[in-house]
Protein backbone atom coordinates (compact mmCIF):
# COMPACT_ATOMS: atom_id res chain seq x y z
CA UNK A 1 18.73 55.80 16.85
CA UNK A 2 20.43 58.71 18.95
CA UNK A 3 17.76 57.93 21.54
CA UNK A 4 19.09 54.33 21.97
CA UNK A 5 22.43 55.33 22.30
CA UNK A 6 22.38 57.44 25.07
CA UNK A 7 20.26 55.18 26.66
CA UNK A 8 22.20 52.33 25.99
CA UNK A 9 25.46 54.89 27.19
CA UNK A 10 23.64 55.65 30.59
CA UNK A 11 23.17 51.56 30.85
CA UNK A 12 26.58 50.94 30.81
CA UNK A 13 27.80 53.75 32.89
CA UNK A 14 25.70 52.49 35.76
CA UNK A 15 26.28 48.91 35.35
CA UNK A 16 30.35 49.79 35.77
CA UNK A 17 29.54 51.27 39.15
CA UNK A 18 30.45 54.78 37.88
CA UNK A 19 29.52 57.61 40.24
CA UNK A 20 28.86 59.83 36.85
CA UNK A 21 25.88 61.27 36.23
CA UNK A 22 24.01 61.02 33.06
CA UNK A 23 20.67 62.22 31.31
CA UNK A 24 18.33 59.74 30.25
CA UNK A 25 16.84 59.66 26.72
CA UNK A 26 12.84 60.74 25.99
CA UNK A 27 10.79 59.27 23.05
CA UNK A 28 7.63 60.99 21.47
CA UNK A 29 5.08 59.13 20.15
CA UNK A 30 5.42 56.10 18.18
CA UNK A 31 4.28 58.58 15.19
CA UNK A 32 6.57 61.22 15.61
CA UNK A 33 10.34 60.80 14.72
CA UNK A 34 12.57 59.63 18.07
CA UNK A 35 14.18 62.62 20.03
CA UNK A 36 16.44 62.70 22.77
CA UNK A 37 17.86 65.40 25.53
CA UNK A 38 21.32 66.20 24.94
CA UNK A 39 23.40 65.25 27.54
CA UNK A 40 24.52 68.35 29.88
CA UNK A 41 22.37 70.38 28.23
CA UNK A 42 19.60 70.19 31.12
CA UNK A 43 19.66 69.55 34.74
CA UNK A 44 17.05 66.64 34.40
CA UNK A 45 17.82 64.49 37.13
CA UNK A 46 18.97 60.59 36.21
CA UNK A 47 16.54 57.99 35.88
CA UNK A 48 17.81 54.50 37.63
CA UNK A 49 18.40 51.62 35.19
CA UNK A 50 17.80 48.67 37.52
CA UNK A 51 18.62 45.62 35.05
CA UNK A 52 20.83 43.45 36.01
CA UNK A 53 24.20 43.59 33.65
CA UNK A 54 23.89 40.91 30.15
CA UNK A 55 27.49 40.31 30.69
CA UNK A 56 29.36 37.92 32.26
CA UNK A 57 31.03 39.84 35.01
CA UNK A 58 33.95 37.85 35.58
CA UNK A 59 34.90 37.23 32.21
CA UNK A 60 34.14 40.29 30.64
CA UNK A 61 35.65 42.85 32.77
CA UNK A 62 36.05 45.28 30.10
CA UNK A 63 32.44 44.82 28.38
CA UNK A 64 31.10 48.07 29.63
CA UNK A 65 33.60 49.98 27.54
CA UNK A 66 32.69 48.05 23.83
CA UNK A 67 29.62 47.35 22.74
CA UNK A 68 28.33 43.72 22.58
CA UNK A 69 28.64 43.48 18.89
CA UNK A 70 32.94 44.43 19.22
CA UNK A 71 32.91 41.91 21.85
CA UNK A 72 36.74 40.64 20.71
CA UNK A 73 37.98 43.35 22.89
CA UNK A 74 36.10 42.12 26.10
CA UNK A 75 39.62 40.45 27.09
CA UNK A 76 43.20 40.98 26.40
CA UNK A 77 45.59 38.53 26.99
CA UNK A 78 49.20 38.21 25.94
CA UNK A 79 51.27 35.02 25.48
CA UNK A 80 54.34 33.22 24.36
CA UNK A 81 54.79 29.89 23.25
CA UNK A 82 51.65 30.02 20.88
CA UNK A 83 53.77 30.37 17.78
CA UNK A 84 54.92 27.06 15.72
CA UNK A 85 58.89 27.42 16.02
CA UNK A 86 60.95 27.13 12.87
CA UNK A 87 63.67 25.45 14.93
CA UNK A 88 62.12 23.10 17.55
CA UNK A 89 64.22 24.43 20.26
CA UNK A 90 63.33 26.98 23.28
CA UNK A 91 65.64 29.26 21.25
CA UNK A 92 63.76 29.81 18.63
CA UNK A 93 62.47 33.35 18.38
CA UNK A 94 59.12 32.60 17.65
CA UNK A 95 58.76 30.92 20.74
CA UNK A 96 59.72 34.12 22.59
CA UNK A 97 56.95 36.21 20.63
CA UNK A 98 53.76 37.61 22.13
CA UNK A 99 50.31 36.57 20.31
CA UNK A 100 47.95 38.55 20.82
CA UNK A 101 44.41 37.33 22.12
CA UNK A 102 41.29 39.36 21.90
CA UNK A 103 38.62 37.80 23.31
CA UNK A 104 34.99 37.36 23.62
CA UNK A 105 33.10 35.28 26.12
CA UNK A 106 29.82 33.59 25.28
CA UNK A 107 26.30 32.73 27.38
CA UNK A 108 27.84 28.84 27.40
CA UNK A 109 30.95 29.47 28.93
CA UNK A 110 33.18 29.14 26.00
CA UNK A 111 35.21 32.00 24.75
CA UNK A 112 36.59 32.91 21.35
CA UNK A 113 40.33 34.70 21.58
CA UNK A 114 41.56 36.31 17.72
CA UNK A 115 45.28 36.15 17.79
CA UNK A 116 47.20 38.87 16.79
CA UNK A 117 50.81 39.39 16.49
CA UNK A 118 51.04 43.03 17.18
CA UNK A 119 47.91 43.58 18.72
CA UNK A 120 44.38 44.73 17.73
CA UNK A 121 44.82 48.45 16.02
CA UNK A 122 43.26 49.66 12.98
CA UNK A 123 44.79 47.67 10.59
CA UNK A 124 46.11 44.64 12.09
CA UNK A 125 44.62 41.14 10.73
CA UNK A 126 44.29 38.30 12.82
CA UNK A 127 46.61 35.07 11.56
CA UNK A 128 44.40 32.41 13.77
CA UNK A 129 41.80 31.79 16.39
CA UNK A 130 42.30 30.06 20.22
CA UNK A 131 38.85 28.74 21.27
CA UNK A 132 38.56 28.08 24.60
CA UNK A 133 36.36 25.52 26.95
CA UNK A 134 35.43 24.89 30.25
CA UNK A 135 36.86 21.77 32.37
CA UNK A 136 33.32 20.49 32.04
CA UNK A 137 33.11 20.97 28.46
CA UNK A 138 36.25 19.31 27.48
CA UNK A 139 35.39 16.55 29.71
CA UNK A 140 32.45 15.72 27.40
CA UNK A 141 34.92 15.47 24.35
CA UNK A 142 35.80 12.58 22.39
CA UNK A 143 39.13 10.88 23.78
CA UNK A 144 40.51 11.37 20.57
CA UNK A 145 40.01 14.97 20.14
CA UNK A 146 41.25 16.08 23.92
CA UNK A 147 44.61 16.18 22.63
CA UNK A 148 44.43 19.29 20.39
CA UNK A 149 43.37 21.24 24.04
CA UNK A 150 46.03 22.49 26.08
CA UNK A 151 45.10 22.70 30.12
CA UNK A 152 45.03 26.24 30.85
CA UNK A 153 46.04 26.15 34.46
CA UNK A 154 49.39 24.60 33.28
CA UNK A 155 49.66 26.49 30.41
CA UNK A 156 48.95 29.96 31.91
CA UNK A 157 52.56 29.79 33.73
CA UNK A 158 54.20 28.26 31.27
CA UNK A 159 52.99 30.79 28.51
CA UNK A 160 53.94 33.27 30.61
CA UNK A 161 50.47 34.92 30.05
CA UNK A 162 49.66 38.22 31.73
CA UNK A 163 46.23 40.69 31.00
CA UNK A 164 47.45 44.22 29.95
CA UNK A 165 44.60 45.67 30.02
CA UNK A 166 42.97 44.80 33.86
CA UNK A 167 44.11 46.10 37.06
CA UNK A 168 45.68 43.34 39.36
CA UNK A 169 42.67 43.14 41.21
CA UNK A 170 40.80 42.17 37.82
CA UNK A 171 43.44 39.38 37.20
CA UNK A 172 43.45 37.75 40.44
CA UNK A 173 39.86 37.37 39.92
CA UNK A 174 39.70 36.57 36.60
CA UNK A 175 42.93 33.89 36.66
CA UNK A 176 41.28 31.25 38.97
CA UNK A 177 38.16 31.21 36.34
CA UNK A 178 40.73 31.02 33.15
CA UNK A 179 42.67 28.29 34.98
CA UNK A 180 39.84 26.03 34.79
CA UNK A 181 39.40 26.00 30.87
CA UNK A 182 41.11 23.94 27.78
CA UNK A 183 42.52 25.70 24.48
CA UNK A 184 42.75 24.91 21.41
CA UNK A 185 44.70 27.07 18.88
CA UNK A 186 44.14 27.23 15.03
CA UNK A 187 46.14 29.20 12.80
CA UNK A 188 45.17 30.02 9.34
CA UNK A 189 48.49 32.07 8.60
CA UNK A 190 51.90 32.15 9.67
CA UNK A 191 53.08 35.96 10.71
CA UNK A 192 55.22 36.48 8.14
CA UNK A 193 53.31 35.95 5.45
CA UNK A 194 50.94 38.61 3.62
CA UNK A 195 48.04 36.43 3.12
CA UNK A 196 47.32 32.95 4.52
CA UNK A 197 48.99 30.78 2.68
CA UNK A 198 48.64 26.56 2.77
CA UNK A 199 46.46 25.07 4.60
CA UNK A 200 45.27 25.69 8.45
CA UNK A 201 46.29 23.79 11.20
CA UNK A 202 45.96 23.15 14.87
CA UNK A 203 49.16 24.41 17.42
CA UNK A 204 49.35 21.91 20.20
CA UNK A 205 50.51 24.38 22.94
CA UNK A 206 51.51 22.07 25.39
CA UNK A 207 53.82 19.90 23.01
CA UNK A 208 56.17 22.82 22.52
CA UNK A 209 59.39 23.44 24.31
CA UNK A 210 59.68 25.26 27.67
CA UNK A 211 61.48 29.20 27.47
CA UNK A 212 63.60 30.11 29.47
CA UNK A 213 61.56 32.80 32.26
């Protein structure tokens, strides 16, 4: 197990471009328990991991820092105007709060965002979900079911998203790919309460009122 891990370690510091150096792993025989060279501990020179990277690049930008299997932190994005106001008015507080949305892109194109009030720490819970299409994708939906997805290249501005965790370079790049996808948002709990409570329901982003920027 320690073998794969430092293998899988030296993987994904060379797939992130990373001048670093690291020691590759060695396996006995299939017989013989796995054993690996600690890293530093010998001047063994690196052995070149050619693979191409499993990960889309674009919307994944963080993926060499979290394994595959934590993939909701791949992407961060904040955003207002995904919480249902109590007042339907642009003054309502709720409409001013950041949500939270750690992502994970799939192999199809679609990605998966938990939403978060406070962010993603030890002990937060997500109160909802955002899934998220491609242009192509929604296009094959049923007429009937487009209007629970809100248009991301509209919505981006008006949500006043922003990625907190990428460079600007990383956002300008990302940004013309996320433009080009539909949302929709399901919540399963309102932030307030302790546990969800009633039943879930969809958020249709774009029907809620414009803030004040």
């Amino acid at each position: 197990m320690k073998s794969r891990l430092l293998l899988a370690s030296a993987l994904l510091i060379l797939t992130a471009g990373c001048a670093t150096t690291a020691t590759t792993a060695v396996t006995e025989p299939e017989h013989n328990h796995a054993m690996a060279v600690t890293e530093h501990q010998h001047n063994h020179a690196a052995t070149p991991v050619s693979a191409a990277p499993k990960y889309n690049t674009t919307m994944n930008p963080r993926q060499t820092e979290h394994p595959s299997t934590l993939g909701f932190n791949d992407l961060h994005i904040q955003a207002i105007r995904h919480l249902k106001p109590d007042v339907f008015s642009a003054d309502d507080p709720k409409l001013h709060a950041i949500v939270h949305h750690h992502c994970k892109a799939y192999d199809d194109g679609t990605l998966v965002c938990l939403m978060f009030p406070g962010g993603m720490k030890d002990q937060d819970k997500p109160i909802g979900f955002e899934y998220i299409i491609t242009t192509a994708q929604f296009n094959t939906l049923p007429e009937q079911e487009k209007h629970y997805w809100h248009y991301h290249k509209t919505e981006v501005g008006r949500a006043c998203a922003t990625f907190p965790d990428l460079t600007k370079e990383e956002a300008d790049k990302i940004l013309p790919a996320i433009h080009e996808t539909y949302g929709k948002v399901v919540y399963f709990q309102k932030p307030e309460d302790k546990y969800p409570l009633g039943e879930p329901y969809v958020l249709i982003v774009q029907d809620m009122p414009d803030v004040k920027k």
